[in-house]
Protein backbone atom coordinates (compact mmCIF):
# COMPACT_ATOMS: atom_id res chain seq x y z
CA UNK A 1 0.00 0.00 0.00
CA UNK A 2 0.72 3.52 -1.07
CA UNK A 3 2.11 5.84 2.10
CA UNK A 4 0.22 8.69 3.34
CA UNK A 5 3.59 11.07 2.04
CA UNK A 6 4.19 8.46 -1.23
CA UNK A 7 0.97 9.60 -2.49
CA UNK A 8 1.12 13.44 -1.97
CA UNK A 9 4.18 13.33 -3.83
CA UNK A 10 2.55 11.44 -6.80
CA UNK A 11 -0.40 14.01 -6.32
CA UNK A 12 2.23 17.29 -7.04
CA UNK A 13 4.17 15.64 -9.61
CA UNK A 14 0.42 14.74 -11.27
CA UNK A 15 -0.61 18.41 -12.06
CA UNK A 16 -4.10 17.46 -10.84
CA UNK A 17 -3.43 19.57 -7.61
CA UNK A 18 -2.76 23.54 -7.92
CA UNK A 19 -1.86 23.95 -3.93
CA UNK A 20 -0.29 21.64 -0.54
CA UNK A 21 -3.93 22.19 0.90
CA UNK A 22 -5.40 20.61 -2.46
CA UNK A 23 -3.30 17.67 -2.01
CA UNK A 24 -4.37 17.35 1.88
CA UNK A 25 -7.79 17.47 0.23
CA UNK A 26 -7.08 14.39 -2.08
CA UNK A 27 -5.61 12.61 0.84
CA UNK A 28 -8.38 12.74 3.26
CA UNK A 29 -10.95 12.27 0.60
CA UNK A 30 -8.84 8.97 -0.50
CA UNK A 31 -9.01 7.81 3.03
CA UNK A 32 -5.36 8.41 4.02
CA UNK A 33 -4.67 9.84 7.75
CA UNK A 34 -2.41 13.02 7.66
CA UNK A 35 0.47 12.54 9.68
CA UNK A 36 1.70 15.40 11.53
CA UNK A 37 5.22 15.48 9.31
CA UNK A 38 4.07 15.36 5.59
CA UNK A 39 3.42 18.95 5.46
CA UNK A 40 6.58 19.82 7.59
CA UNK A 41 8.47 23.11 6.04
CA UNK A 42 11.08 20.63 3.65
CA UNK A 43 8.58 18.64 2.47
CA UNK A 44 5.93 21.42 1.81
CA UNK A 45 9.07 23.22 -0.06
CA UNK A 46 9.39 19.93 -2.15
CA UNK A 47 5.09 19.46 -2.64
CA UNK A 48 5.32 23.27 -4.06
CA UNK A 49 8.26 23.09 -6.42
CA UNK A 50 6.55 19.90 -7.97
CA UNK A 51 3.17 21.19 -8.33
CA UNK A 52 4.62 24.24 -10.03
CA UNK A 53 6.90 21.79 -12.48
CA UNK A 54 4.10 20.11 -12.84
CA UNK A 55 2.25 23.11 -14.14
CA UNK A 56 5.39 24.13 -16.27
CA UNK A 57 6.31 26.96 -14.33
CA UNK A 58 8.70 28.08 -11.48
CA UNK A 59 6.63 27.32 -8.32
CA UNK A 60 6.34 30.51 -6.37
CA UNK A 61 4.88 31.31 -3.25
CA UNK A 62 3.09 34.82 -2.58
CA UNK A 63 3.20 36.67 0.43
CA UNK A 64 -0.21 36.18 2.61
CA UNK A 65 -2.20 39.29 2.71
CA UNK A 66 -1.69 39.81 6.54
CA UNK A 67 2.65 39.90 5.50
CA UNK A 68 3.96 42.70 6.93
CA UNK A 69 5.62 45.53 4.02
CA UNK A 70 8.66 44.85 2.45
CA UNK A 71 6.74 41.77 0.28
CA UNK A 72 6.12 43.52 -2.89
CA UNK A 73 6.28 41.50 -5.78
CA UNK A 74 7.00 42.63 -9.82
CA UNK A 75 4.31 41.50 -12.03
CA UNK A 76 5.87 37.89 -12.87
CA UNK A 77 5.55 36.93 -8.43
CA UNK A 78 9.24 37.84 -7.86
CA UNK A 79 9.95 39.59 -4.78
CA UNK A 80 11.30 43.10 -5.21
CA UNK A 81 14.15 43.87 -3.10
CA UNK A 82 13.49 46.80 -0.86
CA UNK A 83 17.15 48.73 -2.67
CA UNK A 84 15.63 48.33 -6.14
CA UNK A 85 12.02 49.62 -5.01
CA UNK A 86 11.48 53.34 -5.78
CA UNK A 87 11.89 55.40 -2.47
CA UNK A 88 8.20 56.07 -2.33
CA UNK A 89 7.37 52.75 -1.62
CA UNK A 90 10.44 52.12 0.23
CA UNK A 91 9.28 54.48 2.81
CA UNK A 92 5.73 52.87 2.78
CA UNK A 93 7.12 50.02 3.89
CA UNK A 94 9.34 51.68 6.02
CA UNK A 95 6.25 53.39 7.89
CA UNK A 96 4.26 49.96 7.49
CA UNK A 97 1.42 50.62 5.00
């Protein structure tokens, strides 16, 4: 039988599942009990890059909406380093909003 963490890996490398909380989805629909370690930081790291590869893209992940300034991404998801941001925004972030 197919492991609990076998399986989500099959799931990401599938391209069936667009996020980690899809895949936990999958996995308690398919009767598998989610063990406290599969979604650990590593492994989530791993679950993300294959979904994305999966998709034929770099796998990115966005800021939440609650992240504090400093976040900003470009257009394409890529964070934008607070030196290369112009100095309005830089001190919006620097003030917090």
């Amino acid at each position: 039988m197919t492991t609990a963490i076998e399986r989500a890996y099959a799931l990401a490398a599938s391209g069936r599942v667009k996020t980690v909380k899809d895949i936990r989805h999958v996995l308690k629909a398919e009767g598998y009990v989610e063990e406290g370690q599969l979604f650990g930081g590593d492994i989530r790291r791993q679950l993300v890059k294959l979904i994305g590869e999966a998709a034929g893209k770099k796998a990115k992940m966005a800021p939440q909406p609650s992240a504090p300034p400093g976040l900003e991404q470009d257009s394409q998801g890529n964070a934008i380093p607070f030196e290369k941001r112009t100095a309005e925004d830089q001190e919006l972030a620097r003030r917090g909003k």
